[in-house]
Protein backbone atom coordinates (compact mmCIF):
# COMPACT_ATOMS: atom_id res chain seq x y z
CA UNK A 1 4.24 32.00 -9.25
CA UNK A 2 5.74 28.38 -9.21
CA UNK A 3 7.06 27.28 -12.40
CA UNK A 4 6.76 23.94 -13.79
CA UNK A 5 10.31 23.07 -13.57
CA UNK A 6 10.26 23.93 -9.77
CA UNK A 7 7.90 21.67 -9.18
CA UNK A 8 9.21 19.00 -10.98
CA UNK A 9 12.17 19.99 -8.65
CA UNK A 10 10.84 19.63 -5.77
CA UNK A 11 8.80 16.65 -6.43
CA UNK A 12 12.74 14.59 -7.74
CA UNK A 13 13.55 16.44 -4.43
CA UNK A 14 11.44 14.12 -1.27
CA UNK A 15 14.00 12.13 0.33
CA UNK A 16 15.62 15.43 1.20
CA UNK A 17 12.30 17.84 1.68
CA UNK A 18 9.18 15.53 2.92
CA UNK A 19 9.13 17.10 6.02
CA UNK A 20 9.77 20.79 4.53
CA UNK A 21 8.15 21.01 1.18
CA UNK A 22 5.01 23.25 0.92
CA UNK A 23 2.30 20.35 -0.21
CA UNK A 24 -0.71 22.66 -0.36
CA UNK A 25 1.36 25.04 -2.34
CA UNK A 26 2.14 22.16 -4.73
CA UNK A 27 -0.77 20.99 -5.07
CA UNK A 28 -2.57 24.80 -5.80
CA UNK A 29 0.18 25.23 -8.76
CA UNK A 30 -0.34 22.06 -10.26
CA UNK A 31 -3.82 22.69 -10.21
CA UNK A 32 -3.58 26.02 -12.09
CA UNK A 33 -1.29 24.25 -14.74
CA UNK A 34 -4.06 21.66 -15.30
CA UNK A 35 -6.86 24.52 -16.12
CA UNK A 36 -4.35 26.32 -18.05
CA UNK A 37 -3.92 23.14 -20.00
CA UNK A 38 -7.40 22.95 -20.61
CA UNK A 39 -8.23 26.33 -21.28
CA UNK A 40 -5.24 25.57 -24.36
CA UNK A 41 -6.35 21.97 -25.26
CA UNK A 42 -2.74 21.12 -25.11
CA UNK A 43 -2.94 17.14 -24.44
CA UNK A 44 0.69 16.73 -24.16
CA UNK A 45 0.67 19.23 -20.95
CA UNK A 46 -2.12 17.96 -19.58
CA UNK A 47 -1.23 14.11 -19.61
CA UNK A 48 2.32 15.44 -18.49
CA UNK A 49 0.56 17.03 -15.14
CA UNK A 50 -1.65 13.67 -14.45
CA UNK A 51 1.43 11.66 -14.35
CA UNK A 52 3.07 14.79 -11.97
CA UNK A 53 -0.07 14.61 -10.16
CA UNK A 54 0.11 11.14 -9.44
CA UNK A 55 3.42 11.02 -8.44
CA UNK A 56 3.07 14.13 -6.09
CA UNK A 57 -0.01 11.85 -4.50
CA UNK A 58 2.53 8.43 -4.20
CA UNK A 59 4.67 10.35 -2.60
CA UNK A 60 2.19 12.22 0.01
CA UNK A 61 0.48 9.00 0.97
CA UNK A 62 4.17 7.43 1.56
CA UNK A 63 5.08 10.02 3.99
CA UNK A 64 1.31 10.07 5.55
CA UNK A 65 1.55 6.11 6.34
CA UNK A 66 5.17 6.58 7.29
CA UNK A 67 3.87 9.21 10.03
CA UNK A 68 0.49 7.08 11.28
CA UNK A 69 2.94 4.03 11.68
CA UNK A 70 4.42 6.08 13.80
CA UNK A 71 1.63 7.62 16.26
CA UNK A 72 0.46 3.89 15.90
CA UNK A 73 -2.37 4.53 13.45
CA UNK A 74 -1.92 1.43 11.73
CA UNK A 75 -5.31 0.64 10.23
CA UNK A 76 -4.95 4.13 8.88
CA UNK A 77 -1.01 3.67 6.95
CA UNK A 78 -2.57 0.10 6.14
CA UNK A 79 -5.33 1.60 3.70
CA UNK A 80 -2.79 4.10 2.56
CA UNK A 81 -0.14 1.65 1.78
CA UNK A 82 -3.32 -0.20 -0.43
CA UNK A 83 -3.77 3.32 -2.20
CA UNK A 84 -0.20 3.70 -3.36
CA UNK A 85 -0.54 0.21 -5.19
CA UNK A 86 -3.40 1.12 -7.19
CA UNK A 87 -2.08 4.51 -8.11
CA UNK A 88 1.38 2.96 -8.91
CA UNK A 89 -0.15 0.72 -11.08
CA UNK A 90 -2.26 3.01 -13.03
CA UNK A 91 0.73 5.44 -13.36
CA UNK A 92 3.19 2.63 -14.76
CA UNK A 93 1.07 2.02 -17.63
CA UNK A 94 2.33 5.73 -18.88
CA UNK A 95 5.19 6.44 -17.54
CA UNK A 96 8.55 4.73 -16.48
CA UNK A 97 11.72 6.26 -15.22
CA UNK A 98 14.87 3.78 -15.04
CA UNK A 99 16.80 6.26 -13.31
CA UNK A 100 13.77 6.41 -10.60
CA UNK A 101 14.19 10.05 -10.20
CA UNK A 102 10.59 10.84 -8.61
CA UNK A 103 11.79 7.96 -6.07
CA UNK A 104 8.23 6.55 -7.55
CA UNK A 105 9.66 2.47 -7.55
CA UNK A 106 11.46 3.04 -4.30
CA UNK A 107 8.26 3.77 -2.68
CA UNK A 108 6.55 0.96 -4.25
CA UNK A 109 8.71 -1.56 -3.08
CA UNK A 110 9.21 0.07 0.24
CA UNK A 111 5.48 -0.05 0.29
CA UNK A 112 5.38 -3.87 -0.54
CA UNK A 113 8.06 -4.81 2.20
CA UNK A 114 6.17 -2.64 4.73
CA UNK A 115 3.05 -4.71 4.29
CA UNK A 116 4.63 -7.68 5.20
CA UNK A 117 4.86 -6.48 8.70
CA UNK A 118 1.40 -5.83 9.32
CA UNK A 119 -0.49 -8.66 11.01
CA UNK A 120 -3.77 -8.57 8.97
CA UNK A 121 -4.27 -11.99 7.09
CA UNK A 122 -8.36 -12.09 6.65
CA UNK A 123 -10.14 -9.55 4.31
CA UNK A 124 -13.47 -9.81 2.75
CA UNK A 125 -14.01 -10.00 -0.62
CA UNK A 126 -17.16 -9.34 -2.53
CA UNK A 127 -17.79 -11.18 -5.85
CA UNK A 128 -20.01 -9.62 -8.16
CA UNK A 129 -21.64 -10.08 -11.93
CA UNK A 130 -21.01 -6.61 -13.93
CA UNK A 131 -24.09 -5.79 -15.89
CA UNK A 132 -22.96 -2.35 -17.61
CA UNK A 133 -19.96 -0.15 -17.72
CA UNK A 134 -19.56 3.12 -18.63
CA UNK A 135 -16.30 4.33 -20.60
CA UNK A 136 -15.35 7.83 -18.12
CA UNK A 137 -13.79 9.41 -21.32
CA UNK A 138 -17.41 9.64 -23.78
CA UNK A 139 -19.61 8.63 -21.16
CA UNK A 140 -21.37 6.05 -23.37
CA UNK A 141 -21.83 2.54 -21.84
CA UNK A 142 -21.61 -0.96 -22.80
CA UNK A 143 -21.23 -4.65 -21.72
CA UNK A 144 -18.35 -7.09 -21.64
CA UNK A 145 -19.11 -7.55 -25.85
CA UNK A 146 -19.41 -3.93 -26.76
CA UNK A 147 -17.05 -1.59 -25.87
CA UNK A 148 -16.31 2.30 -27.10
CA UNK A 149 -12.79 3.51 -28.99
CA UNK A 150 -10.98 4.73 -25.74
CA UNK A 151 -8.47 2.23 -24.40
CA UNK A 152 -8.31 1.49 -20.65
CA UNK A 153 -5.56 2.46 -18.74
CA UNK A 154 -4.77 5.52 -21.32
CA UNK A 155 -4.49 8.80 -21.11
CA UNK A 156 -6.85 11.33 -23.05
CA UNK A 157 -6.66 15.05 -22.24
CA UNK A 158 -4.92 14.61 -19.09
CA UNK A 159 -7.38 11.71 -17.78
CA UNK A 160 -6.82 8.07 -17.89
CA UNK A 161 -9.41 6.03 -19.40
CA UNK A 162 -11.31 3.29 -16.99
CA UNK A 163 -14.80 1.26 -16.64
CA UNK A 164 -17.50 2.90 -14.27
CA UNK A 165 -19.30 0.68 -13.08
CA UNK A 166 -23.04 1.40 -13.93
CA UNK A 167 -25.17 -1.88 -12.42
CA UNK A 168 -23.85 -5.01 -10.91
CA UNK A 169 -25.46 -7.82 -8.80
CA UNK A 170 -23.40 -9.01 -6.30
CA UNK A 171 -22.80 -12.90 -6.38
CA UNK A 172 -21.19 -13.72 -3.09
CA UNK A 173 -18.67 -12.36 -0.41
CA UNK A 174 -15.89 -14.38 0.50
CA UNK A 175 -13.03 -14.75 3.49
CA UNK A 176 -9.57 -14.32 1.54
CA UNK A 177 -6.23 -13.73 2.95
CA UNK A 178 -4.63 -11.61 -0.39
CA UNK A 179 -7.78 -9.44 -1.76
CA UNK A 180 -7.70 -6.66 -4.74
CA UNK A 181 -8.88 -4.24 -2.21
CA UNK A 182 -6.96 -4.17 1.03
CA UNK A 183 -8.97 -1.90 3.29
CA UNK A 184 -11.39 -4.74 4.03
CA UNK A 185 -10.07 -6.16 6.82
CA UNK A 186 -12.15 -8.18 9.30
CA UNK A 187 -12.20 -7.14 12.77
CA UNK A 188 -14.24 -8.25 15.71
CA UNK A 189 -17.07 -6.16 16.56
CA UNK A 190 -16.03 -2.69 18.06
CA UNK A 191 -12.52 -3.75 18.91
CA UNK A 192 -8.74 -3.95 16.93
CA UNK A 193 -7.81 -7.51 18.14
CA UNK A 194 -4.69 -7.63 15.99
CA UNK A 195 -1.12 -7.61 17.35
CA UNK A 196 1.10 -5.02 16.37
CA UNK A 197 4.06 -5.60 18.29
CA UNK A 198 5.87 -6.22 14.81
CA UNK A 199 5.41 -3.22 12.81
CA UNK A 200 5.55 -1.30 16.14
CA UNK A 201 9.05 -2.69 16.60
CA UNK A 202 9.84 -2.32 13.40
CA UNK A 203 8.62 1.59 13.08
CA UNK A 204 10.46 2.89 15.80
CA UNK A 205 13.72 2.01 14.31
CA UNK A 206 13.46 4.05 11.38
CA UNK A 207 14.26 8.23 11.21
CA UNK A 208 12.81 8.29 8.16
CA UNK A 209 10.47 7.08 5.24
CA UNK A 210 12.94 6.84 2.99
CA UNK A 211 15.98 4.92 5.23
CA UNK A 212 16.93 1.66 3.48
CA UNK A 213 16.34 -1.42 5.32
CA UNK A 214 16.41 -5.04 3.87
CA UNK A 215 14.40 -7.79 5.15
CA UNK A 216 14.80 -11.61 5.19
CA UNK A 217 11.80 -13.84 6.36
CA UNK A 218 12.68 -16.90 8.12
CA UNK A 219 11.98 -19.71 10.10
CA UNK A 220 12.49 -20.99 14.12
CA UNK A 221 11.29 -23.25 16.37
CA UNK A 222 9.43 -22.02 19.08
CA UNK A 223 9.15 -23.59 22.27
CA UNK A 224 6.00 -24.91 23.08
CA UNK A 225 6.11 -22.65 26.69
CA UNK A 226 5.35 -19.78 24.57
CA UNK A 227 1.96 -20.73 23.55
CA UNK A 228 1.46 -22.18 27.31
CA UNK A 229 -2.06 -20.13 27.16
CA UNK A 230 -3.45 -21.55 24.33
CA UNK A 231 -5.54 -24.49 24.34
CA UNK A 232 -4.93 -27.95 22.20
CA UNK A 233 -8.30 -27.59 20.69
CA UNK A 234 -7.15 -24.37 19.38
CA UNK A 235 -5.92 -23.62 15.88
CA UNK A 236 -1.67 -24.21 15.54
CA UNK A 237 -0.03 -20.94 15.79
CA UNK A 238 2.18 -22.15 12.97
CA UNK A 239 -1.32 -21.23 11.00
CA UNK A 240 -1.83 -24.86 9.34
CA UNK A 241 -5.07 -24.99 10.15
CA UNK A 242 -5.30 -28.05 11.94
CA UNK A 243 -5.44 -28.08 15.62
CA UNK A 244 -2.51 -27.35 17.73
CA UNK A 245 -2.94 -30.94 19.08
CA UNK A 246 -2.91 -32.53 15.46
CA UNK A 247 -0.27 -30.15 14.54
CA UNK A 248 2.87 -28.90 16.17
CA UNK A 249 2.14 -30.11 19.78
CA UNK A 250 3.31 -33.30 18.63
CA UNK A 251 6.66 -31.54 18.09
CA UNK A 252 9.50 -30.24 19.47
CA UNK A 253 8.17 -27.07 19.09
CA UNK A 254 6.00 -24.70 16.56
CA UNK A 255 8.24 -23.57 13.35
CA UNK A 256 8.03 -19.94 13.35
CA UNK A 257 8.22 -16.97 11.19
CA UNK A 258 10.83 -14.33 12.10
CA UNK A 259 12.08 -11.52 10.45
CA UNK A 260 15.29 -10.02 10.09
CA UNK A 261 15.58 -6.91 9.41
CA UNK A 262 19.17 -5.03 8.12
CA UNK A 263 18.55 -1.30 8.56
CA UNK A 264 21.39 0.98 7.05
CA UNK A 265 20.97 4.02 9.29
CA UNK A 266 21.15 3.94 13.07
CA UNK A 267 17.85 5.41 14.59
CA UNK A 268 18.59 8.53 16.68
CA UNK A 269 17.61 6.63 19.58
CA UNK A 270 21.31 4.84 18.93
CA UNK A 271 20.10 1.00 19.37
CA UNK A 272 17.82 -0.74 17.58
CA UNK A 273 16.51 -4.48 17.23
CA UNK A 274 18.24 -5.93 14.35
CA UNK A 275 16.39 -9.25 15.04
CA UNK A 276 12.45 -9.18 15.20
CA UNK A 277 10.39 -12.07 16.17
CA UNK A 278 7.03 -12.42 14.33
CA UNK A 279 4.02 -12.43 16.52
CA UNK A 280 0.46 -13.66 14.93
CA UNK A 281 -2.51 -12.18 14.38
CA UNK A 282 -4.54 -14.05 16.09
């Protein structure tokens, strides 16, 4: 039997055991705790094990993007990368550790910077008039100028309090580039026309999920013989939206994104590219 403390452990453990640590035996013990919890009504354990629960889940869904980046998944890590934000942010309303001992902040910001690489920059986004909610706690519902005792975002026997949603109309869907939920990307019909060539490059310098890099977003002027393929009538790469004859062909050249990226361990490969050049979408 796996005590508490050992999985607490092995959960303040990661950096050091992602690739060892027995997940499915985890996740069985933690389990067990939670029905011993509510066999005992003891609220203190159980809202203990959500927030363990949670963690254990950040830190899964790190390591499970990690690895897709790296077998070139990356619509896959994308959505995952999305599901650590939400979870981190429902988590930080009840707990907070300065020391960051669960590595819980490290893989939120990691998870942040990561993003950055990805080329996605168009996601729909419905908009939508909420008719009724329902409180998940008491199950009674309500509108926007009724609402029931339990506080959202709270934790009450070991689940945190939220709105269901019971009926909605949606209003309208709309093109955005920075939407709530980032799964919705657009792609053309039956094809990935995105470039990955950054987060590729990026990925393959990196042992490990939890090597320290630092990145520093900046700016160059691109030759105009690097676009020789597009047309004028097409939209500037420098992503304006004007015209790349209205825009930057006027130029010297198109002012470009790059990134430079500082990585603190040497990949086992022994090289790396310390200077990566961003590439557009589209």
């Amino acid at each position: 039997m796996l005590e508490l403390k050992n999985i607490i452990q092995a959960l303040k453990n990661i950096r050091i055991n992602f690739r060892s640590r027995n997940n499915t035996y985890i996740k069985y013990h933690l389990e067990f705790y939670i029905y011993m919890g509510e066999m005992s009504g003891d609220e203190k354990l159980l809202n203990k094990l959500w927030c363990l629960k949670s963690i254990f889940t950040i830190q899964n869904k790190y390591v499970e993007s990690f690895l897709k980046m790296k077998k070139e998944q990356y619509y896959s890590a994308w959505c995952l990368l999305g599901e650590i934000e939400g979870i981190y942010n429902s988590l930080r309303n009840v707990y907070y550790s300065e020391s960051d001992e669960f590595s819980i902040n490290f893989i939120y910001n990691y998870t942040k910077k990561f993003q950055k690489f990805f080329p996605y920059n168009m996601f729909l986004s419905p908009e939508f008039h909420v008719k009724k909610y329902r409180c998940n706690i008491c199950g009674k519902t309500y509108n926007f100028k009724k609402n029931c005792e339990h506080e959202v975002g709270k934790l009450y026997n070991g689940k945190m309090c939220s709105k269901v949603i019971e009926d909605f109309e949606i209003t309208s869907i709309s093109i955005v580039d920075n939407p709530v939920q980032k799964y919705s990307v657009l792609f053309l019909e039956d094809e990935d026309h995105y470039n990955y060539d950054l987060i590729k490059s990026h990925i393959s310098n990196l042992d490990s999920p939890f090597h320290r890099w630092d990145l520093e977003i900046c700016e160059k002027l691109e030759p105009h013989s690097s676009f020789k393929d597009m047309d004028k009538k097409d939209d500037c790469p420098c992503k304006s939206g004007k015209s790349y004859e209205d825009c930057c062909l006027k130029k010297d050249g198109v002012l470009m994104p790059y990134f430079n990226v500082n990585y603190e361990m040497v990949p086992s490969s022994g090289k790396f590219e310390n200077y990566v050049k961003f590439k557009n979408a589209l």
